[in-house]
PDB file of N, CA and C in Angstrom:
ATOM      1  N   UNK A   1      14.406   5.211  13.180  1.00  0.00           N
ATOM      2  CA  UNK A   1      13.802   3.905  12.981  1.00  0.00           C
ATOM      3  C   UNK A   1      14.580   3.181  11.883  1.00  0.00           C
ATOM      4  N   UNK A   2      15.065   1.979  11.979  1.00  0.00           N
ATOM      5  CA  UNK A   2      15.795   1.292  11.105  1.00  0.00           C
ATOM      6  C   UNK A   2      15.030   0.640   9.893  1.00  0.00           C
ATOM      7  N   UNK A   3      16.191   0.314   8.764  1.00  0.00           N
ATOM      8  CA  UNK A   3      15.028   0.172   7.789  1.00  0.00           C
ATOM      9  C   UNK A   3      14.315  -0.658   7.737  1.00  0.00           C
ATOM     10  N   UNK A   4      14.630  -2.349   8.538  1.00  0.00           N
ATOM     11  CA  UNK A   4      13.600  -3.003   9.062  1.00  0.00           C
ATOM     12  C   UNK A   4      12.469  -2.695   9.397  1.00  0.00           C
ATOM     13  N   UNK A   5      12.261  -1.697  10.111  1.00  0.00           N
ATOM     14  CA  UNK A   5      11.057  -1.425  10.306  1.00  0.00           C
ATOM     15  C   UNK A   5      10.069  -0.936   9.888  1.00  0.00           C
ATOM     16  N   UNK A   6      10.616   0.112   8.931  1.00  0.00           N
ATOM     17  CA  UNK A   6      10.012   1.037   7.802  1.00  0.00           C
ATOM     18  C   UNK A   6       9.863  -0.155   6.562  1.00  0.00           C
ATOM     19  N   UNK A   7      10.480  -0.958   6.351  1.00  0.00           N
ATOM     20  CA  UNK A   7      10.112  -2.356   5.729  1.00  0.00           C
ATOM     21  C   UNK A   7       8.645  -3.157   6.454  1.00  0.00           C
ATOM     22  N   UNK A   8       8.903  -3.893   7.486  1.00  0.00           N
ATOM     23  CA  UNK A   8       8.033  -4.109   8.283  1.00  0.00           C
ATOM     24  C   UNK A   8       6.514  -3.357   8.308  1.00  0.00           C
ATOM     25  N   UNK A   9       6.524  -1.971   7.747  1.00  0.00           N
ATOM     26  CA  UNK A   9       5.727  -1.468   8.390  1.00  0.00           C
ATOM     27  C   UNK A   9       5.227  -1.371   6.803  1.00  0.00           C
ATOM     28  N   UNK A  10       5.840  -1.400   5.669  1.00  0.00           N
ATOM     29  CA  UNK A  10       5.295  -0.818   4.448  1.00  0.00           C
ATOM     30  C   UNK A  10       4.324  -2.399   4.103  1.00  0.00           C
ATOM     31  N   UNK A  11       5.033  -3.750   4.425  1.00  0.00           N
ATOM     32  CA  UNK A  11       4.001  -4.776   3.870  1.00  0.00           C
ATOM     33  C   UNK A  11       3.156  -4.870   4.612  1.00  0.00           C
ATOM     34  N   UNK A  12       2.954  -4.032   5.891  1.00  0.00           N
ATOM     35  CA  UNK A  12       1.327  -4.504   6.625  1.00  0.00           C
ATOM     36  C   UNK A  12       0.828  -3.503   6.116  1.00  0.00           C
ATOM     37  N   UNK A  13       1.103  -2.177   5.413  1.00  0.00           N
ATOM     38  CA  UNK A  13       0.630  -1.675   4.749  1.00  0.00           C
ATOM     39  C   UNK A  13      -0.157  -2.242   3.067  1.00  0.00           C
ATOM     40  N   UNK A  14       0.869  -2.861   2.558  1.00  0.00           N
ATOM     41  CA  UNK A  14       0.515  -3.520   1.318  1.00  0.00           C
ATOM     42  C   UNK A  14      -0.206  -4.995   1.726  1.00  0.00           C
ATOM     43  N   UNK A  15      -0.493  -5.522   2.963  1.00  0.00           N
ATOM     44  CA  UNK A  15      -1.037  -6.136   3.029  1.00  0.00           C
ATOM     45  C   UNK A  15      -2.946  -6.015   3.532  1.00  0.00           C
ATOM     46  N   UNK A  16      -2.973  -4.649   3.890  1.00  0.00           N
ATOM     47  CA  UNK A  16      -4.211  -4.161   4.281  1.00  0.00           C
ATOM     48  C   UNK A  16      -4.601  -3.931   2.384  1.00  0.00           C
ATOM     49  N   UNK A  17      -4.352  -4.146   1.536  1.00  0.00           N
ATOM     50  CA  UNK A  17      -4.881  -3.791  -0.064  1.00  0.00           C
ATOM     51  C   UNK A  17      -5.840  -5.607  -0.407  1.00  0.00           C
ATOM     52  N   UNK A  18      -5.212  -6.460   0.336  1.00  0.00           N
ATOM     53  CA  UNK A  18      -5.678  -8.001   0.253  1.00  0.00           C
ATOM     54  C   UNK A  18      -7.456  -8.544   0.569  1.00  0.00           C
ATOM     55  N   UNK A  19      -7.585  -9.453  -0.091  1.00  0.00           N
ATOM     56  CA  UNK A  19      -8.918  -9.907   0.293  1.00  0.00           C
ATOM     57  C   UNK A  19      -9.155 -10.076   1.531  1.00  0.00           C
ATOM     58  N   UNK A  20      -9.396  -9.149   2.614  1.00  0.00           N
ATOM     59  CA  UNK A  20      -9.614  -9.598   3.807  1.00  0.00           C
ATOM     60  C   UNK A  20     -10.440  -8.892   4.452  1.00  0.00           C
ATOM     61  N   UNK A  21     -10.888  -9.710   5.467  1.00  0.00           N
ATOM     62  CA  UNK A  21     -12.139  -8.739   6.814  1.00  0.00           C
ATOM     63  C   UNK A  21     -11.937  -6.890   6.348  1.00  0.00           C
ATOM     64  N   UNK A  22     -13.140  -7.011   6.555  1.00  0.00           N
ATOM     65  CA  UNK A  22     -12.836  -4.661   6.910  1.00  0.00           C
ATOM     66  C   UNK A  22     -12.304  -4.498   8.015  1.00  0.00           C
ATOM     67  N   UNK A  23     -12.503  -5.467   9.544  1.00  0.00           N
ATOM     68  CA  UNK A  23     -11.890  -5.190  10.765  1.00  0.00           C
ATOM     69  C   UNK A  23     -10.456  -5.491  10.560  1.00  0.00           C
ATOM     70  N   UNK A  24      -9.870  -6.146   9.750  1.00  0.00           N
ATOM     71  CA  UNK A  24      -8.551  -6.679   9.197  1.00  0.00           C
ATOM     72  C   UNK A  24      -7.431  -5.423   9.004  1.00  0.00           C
ATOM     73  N   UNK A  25      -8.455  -5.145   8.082  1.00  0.00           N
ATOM     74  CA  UNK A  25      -7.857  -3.999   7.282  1.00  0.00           C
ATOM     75  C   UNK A  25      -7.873  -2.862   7.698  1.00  0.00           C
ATOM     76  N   UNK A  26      -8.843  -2.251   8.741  1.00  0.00           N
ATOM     77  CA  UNK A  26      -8.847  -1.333   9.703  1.00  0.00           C
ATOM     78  C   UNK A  26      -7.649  -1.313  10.212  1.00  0.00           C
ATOM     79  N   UNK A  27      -7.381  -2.438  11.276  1.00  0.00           N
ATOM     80  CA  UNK A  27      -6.488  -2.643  12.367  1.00  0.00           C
ATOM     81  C   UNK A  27      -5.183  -2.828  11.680  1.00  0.00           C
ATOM     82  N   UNK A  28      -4.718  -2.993  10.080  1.00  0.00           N
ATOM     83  CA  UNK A  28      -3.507  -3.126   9.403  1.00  0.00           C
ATOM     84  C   UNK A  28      -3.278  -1.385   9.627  1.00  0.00           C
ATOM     85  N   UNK A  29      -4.278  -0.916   8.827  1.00  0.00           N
ATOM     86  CA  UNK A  29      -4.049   0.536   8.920  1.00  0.00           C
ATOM     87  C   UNK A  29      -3.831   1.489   9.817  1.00  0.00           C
ATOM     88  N   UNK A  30      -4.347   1.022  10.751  1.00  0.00           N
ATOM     89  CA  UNK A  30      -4.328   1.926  12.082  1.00  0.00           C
ATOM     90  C   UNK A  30      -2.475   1.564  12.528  1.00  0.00           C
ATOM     91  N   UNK A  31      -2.182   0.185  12.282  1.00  0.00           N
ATOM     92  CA  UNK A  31      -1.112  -0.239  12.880  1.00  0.00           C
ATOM     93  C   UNK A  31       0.258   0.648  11.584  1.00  0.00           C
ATOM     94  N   UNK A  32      -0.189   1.024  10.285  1.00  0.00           N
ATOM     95  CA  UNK A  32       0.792   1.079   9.371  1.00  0.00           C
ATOM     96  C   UNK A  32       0.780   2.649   9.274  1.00  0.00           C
ATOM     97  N   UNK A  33      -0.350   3.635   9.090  1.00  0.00           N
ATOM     98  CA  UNK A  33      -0.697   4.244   8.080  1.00  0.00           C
ATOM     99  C   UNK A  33      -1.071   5.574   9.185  1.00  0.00           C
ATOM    100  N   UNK A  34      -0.341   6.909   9.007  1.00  0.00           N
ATOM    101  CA  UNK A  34      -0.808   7.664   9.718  1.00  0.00           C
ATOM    102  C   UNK A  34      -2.661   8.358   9.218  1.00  0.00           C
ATOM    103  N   UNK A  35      -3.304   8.554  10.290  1.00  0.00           N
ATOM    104  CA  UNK A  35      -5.138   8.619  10.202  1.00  0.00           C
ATOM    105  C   UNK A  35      -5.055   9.851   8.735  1.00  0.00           C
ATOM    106  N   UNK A  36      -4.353  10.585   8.531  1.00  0.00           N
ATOM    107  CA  UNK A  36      -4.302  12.165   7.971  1.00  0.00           C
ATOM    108  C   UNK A  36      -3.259  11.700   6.628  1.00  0.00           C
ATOM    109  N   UNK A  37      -3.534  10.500   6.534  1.00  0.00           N
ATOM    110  CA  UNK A  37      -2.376  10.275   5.321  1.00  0.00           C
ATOM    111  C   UNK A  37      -2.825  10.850   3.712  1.00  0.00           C
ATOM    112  N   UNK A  38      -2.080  10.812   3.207  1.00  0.00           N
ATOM    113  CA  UNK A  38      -2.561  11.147   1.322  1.00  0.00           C
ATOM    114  C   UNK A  38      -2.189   9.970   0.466  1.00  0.00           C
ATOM    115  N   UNK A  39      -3.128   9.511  -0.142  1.00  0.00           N
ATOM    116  CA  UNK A  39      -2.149   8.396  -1.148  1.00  0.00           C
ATOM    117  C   UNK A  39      -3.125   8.678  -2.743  1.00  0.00           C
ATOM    118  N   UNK A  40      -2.286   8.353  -3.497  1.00  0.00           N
ATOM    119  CA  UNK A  40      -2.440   9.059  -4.672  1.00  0.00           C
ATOM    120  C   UNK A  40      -1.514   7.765  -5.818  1.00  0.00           C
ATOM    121  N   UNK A  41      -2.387   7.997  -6.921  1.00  0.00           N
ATOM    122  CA  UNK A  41      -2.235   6.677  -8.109  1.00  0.00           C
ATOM    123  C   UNK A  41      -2.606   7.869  -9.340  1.00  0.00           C
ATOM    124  N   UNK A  42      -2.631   7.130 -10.327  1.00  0.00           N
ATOM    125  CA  UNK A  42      -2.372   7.814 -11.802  1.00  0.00           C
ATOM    126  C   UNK A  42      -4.469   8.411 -11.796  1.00  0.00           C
ATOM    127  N   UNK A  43      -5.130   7.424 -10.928  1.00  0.00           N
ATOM    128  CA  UNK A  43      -6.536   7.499 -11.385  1.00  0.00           C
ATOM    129  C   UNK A  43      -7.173   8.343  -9.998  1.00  0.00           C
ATOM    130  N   UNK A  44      -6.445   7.944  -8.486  1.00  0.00           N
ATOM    131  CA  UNK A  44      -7.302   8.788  -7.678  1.00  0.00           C
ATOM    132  C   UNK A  44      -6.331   9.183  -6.500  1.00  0.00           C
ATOM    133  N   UNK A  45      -7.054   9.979  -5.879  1.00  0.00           N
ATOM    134  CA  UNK A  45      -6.549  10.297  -4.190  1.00  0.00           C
ATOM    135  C   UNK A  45      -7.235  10.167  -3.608  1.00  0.00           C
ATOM    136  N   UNK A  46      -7.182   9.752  -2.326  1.00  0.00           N
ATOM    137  CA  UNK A  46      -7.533   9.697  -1.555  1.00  0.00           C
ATOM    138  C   UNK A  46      -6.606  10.001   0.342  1.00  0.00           C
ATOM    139  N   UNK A  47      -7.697  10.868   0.601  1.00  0.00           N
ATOM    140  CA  UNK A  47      -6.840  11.214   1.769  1.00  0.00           C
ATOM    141  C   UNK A  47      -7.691  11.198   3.102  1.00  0.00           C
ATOM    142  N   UNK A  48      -6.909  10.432   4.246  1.00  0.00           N
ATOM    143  CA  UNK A  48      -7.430   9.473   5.505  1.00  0.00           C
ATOM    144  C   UNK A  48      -7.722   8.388   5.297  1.00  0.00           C
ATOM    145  N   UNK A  49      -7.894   7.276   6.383  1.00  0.00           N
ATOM    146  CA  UNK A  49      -8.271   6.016   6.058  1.00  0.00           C
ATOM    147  C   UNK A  49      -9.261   5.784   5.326  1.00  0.00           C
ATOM    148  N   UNK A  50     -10.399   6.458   5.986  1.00  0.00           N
ATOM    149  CA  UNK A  50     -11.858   6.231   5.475  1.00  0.00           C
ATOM    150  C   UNK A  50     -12.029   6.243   3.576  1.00  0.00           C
ATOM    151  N   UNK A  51     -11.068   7.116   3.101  1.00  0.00           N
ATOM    152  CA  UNK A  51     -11.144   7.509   1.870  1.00  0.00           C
ATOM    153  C   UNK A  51     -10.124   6.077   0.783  1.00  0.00           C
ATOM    154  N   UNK A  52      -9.342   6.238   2.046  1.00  0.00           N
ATOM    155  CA  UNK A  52      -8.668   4.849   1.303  1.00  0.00           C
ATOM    156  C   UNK A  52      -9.053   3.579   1.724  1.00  0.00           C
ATOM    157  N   UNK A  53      -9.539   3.360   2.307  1.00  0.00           N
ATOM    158  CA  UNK A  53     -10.527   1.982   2.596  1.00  0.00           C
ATOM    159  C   UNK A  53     -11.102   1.839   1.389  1.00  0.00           C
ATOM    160  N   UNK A  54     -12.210   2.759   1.093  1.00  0.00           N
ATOM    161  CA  UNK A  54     -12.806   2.950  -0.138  1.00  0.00           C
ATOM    162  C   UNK A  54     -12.097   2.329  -1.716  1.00  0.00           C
ATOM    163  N   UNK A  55     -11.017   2.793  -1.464  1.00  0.00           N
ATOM    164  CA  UNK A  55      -9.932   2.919  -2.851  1.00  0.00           C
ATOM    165  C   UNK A  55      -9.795   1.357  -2.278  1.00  0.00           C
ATOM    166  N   UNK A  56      -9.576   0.543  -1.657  1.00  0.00           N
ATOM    167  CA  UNK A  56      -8.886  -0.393  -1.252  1.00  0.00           C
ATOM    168  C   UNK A  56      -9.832  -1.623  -1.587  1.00  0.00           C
ATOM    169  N   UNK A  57     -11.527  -1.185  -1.170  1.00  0.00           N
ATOM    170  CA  UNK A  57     -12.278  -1.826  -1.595  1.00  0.00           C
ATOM    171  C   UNK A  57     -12.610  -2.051  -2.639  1.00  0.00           C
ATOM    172  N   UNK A  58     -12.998  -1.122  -3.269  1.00  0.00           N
ATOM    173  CA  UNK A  58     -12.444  -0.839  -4.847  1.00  0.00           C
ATOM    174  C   UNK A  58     -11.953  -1.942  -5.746  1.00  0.00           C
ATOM    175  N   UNK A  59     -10.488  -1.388  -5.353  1.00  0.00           N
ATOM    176  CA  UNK A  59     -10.133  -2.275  -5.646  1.00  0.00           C
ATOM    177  C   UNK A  59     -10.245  -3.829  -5.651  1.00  0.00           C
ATOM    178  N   UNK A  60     -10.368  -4.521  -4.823  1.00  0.00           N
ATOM    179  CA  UNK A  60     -11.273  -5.797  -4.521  1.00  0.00           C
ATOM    180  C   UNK A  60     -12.251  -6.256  -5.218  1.00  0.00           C
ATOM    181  N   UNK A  61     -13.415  -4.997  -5.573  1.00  0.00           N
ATOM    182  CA  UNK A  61     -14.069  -5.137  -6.122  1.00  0.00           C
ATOM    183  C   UNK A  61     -13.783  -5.335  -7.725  1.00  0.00           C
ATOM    184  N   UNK A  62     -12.672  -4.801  -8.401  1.00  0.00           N
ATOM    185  CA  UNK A  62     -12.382  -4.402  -9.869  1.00  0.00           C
ATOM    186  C   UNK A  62     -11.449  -5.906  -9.830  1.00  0.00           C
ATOM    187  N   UNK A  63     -10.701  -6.528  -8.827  1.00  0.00           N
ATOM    188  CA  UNK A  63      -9.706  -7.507  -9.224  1.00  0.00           C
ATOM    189  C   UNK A  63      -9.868  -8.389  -8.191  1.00  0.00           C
ATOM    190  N   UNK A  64     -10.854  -9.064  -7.927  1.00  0.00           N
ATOM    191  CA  UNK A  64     -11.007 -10.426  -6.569  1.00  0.00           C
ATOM    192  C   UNK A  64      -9.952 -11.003  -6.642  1.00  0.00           C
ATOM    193  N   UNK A  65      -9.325 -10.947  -4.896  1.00  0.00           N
ATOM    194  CA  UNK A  65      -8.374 -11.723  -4.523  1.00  0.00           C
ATOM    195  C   UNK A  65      -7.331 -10.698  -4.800  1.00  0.00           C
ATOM    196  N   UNK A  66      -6.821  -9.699  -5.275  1.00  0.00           N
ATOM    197  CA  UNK A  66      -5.772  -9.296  -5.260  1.00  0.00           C
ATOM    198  C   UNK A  66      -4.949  -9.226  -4.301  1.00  0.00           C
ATOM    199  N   UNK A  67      -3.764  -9.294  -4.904  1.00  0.00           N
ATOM    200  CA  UNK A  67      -2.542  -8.791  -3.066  1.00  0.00           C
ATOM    201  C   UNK A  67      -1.426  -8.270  -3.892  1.00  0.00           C
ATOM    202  N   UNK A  68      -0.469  -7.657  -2.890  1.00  0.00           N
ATOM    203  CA  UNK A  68       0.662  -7.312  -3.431  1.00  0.00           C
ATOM    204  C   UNK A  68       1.841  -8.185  -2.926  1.00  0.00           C
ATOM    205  N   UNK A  69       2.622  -8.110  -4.009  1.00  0.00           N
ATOM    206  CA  UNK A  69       4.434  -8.407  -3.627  1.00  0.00           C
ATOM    207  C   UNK A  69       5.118  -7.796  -3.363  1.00  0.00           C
ATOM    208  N   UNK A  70       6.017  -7.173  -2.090  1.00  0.00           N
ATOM    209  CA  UNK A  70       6.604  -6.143  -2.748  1.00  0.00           C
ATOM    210  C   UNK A  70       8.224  -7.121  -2.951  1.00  0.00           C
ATOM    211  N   UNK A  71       8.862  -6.300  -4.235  1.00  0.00           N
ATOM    212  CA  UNK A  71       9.919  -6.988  -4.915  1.00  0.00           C
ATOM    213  C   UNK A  71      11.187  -6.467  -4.860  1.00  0.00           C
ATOM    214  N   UNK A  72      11.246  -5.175  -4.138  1.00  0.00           N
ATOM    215  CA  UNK A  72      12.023  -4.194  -3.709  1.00  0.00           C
ATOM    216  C   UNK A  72      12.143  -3.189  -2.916  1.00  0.00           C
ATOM    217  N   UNK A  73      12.450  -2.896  -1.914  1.00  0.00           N
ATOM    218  CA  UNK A  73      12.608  -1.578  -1.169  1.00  0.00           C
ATOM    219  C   UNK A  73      13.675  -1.079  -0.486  1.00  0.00           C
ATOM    220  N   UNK A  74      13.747  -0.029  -0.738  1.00  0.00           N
ATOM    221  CA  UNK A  74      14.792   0.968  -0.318  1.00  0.00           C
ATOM    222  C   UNK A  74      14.242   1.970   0.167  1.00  0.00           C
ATOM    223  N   UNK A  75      15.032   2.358   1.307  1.00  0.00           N
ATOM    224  CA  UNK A  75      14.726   3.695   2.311  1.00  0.00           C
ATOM    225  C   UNK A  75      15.803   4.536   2.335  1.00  0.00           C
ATOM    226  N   UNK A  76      15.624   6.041   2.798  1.00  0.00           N
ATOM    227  CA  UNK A  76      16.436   6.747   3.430  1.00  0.00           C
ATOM    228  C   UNK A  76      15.897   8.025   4.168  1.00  0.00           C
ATOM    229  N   UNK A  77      16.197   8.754   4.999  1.00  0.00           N
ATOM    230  CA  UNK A  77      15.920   9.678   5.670  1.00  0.00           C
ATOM    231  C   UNK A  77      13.929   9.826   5.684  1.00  0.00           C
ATOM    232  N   UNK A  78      13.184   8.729   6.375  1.00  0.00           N
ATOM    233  CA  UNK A  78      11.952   8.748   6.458  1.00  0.00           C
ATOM    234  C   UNK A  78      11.072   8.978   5.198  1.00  0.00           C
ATOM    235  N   UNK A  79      11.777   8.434   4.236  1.00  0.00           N
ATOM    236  CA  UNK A  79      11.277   8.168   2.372  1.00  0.00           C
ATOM    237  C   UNK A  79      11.110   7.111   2.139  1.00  0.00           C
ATOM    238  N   UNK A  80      11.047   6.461   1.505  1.00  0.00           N
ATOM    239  CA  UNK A  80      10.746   5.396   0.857  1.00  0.00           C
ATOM    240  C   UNK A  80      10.720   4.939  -1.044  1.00  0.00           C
ATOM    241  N   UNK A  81      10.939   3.762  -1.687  1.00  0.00           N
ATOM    242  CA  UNK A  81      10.630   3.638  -2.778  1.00  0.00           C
ATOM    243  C   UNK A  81      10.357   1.855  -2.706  1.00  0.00           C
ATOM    244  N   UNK A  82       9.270   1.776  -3.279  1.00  0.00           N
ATOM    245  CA  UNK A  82       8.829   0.247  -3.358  1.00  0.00           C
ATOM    246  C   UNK A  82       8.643   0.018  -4.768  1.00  0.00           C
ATOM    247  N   UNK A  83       9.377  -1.610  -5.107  1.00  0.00           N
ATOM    248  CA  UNK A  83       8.898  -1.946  -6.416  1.00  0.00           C
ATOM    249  C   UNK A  83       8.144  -2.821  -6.321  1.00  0.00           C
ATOM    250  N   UNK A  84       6.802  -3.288  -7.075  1.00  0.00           N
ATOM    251  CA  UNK A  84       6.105  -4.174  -6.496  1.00  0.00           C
ATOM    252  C   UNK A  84       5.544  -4.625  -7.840  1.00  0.00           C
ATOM    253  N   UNK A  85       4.778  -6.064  -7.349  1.00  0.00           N
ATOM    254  CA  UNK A  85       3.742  -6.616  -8.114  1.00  0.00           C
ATOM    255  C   UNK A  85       2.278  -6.935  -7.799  1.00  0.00           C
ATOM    256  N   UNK A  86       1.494  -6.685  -8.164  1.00  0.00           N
ATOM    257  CA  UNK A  86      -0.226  -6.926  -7.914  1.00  0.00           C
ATOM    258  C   UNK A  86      -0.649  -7.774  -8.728  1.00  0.00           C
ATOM    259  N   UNK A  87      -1.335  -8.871  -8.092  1.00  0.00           N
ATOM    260  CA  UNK A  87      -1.690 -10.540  -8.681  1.00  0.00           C
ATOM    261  C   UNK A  87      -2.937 -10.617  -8.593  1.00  0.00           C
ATOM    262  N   UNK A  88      -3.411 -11.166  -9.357  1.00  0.00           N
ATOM    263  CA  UNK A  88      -5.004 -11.161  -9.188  1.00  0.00           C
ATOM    264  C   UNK A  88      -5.292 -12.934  -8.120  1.00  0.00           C
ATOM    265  N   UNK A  89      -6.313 -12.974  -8.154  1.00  0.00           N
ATOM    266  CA  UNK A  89      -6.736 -14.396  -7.334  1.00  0.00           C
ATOM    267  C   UNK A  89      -6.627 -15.148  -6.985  1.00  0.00           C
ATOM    268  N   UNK A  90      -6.049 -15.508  -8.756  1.00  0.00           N
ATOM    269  CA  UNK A  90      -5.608 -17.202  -9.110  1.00  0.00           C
ATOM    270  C   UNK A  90      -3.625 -16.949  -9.250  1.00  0.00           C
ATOM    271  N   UNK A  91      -3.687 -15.967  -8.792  1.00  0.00           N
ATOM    272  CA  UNK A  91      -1.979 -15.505  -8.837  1.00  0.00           C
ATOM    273  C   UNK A  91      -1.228 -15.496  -9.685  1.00  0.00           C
ATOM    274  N   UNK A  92      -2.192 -14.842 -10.846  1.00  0.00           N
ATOM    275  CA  UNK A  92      -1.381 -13.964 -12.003  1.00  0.00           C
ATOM    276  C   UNK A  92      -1.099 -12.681 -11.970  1.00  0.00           C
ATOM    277  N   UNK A  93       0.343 -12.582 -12.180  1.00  0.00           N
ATOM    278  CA  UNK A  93       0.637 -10.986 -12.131  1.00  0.00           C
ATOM    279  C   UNK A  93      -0.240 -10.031 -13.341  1.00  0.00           C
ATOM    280  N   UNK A  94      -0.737  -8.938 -12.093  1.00  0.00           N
ATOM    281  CA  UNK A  94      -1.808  -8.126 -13.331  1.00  0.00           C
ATOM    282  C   UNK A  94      -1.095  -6.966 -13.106  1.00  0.00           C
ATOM    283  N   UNK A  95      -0.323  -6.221 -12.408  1.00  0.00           N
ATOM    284  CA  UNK A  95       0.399  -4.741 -12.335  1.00  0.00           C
ATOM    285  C   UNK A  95       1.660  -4.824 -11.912  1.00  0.00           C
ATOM    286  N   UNK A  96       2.659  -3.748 -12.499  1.00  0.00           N
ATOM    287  CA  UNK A  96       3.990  -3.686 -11.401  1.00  0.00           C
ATOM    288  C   UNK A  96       3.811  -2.527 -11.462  1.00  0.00           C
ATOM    289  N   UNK A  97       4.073  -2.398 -10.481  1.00  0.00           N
ATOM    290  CA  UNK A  97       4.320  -0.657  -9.843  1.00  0.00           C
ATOM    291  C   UNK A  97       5.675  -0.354  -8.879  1.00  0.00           C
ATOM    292  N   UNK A  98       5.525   0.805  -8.590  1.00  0.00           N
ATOM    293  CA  UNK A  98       6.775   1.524  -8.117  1.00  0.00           C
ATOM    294  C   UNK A  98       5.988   2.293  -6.907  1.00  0.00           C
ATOM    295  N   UNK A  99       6.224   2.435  -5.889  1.00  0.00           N
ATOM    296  CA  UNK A  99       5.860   3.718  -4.988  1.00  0.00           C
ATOM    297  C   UNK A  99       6.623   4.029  -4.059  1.00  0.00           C
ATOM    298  N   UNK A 100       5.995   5.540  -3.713  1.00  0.00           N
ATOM    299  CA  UNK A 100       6.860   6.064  -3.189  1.00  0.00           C
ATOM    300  C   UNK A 100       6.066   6.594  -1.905  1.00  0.00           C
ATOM    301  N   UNK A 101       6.990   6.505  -0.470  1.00  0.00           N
ATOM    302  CA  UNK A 101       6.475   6.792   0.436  1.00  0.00           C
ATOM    303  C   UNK A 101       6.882   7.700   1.814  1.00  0.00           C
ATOM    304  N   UNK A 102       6.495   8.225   2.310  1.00  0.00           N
ATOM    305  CA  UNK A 102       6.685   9.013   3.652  1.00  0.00           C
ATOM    306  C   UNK A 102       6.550   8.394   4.453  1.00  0.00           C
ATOM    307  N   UNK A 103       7.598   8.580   5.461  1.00  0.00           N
ATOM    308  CA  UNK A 103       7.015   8.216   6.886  1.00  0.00           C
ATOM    309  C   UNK A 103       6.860   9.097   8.124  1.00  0.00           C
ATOM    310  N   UNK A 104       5.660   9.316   8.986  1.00  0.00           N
ATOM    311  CA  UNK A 104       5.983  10.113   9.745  1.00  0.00           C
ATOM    312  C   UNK A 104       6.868   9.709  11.176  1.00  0.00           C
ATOM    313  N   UNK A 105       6.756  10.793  12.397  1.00  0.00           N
ATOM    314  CA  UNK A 105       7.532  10.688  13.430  1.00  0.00           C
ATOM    315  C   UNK A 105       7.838   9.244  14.053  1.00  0.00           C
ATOM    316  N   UNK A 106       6.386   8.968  14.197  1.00  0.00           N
ATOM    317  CA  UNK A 106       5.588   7.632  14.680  1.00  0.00           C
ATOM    318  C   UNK A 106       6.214   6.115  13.995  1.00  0.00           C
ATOM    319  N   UNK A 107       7.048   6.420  12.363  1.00  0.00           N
ATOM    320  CA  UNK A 107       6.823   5.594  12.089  1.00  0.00           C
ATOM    321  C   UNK A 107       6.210   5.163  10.988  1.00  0.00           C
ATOM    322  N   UNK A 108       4.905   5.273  10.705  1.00  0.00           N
ATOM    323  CA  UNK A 108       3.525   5.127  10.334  1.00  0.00           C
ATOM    324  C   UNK A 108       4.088   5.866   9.206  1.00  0.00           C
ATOM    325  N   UNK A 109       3.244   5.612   7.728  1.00  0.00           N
ATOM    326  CA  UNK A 109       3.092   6.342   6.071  1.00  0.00           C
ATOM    327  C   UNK A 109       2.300   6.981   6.099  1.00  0.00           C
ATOM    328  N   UNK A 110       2.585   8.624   5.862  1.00  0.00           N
ATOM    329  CA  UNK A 110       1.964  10.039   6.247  1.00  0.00           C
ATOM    330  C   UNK A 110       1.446   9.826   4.431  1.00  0.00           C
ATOM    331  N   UNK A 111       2.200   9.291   3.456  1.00  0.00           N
ATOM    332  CA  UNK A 111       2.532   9.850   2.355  1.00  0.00           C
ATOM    333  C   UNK A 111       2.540   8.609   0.817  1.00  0.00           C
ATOM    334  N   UNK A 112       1.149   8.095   0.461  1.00  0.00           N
ATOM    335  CA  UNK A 112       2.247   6.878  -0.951  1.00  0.00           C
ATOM    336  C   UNK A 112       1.489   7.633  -1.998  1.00  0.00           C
ATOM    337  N   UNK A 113       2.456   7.421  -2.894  1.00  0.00           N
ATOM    338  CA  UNK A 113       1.928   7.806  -4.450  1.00  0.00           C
ATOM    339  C   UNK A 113       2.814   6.425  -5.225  1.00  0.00           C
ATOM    340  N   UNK A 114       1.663   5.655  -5.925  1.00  0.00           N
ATOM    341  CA  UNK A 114       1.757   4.670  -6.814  1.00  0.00           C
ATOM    342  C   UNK A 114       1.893   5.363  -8.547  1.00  0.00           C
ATOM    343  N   UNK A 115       2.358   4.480  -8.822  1.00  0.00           N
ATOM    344  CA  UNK A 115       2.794   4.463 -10.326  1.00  0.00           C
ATOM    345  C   UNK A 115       2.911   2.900 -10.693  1.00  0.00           C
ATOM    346  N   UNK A 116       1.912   2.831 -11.780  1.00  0.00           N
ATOM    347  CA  UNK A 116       1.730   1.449 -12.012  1.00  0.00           C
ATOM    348  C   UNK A 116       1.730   1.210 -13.652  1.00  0.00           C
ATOM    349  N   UNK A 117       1.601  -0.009 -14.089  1.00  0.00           N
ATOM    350  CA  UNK A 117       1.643  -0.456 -15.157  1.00  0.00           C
ATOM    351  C   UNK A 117       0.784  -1.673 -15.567  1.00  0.00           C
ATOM    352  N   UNK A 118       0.409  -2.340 -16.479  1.00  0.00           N
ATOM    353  CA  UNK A 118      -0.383  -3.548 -16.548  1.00  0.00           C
ATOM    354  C   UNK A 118       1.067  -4.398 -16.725  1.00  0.00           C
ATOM    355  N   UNK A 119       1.069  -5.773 -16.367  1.00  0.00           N
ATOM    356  CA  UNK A 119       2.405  -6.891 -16.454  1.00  0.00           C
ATOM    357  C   UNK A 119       2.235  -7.015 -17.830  1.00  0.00           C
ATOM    358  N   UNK A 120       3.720  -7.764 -18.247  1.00  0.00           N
ATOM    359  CA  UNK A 120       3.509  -8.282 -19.744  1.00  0.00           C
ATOM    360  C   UNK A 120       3.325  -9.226 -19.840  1.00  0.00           C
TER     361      UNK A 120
END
């Protein structure tokens, strides 16, 4: 799979984290994110959709309106590394982070672990 696509496939991923429908964000995930995935941050894990929906809502809940940027990515051999930014509402940068990701056969992110920071 070319890295277009593994690109392609990581912002409908970072775009299922956005203020939007739960059916939204379902159908981002189903389309990005393998069902058996692990994703993991400095504060939680969560592993399968259901668990990261949760984390996703969460989030929403702790920062209305958030979304991500991503500001960088590079791939190789079904890996990944993203540099990114997380904005709150009114579209002030509130985090940059870094992650890192798997992809499985399909395509789809078996695998993210975030590493984040507050902006300056």
């Amino acid at each position: 799979m070319p890295s277009e696509a593994y690109l392609a496939n990581w912002n409908t991923y970072q775009a299922a984290w956005a203020d939007i429908p739960a059916a939204g964000r379902q159908e981002l995930l189903f389309e990005s994110v393998d069902q058996d995935c692990v994703y993991t941050d400095p504060q939680s894990v969560s592993h399968g959709h259901e668990q990261l929906i949760r984390k996703m809502e969460s989030t929403q809940r702790n920062f209305p309106g958030a979304r991500f940027r991503n500001d960088k990515f590079t791939d190789h051999h079904e890996q990944a590394i993203s540099n990114w930014t997380m904005f709150d509402g009114g579209g002030n940068p509130i985090f940059t982070g870094t992650s890192y990701a798997r992809f499985g056969p399909d395509g789809r992110l078996t695998q993210m672990t975030g590493f984040f920071e507050p902006s300056s």
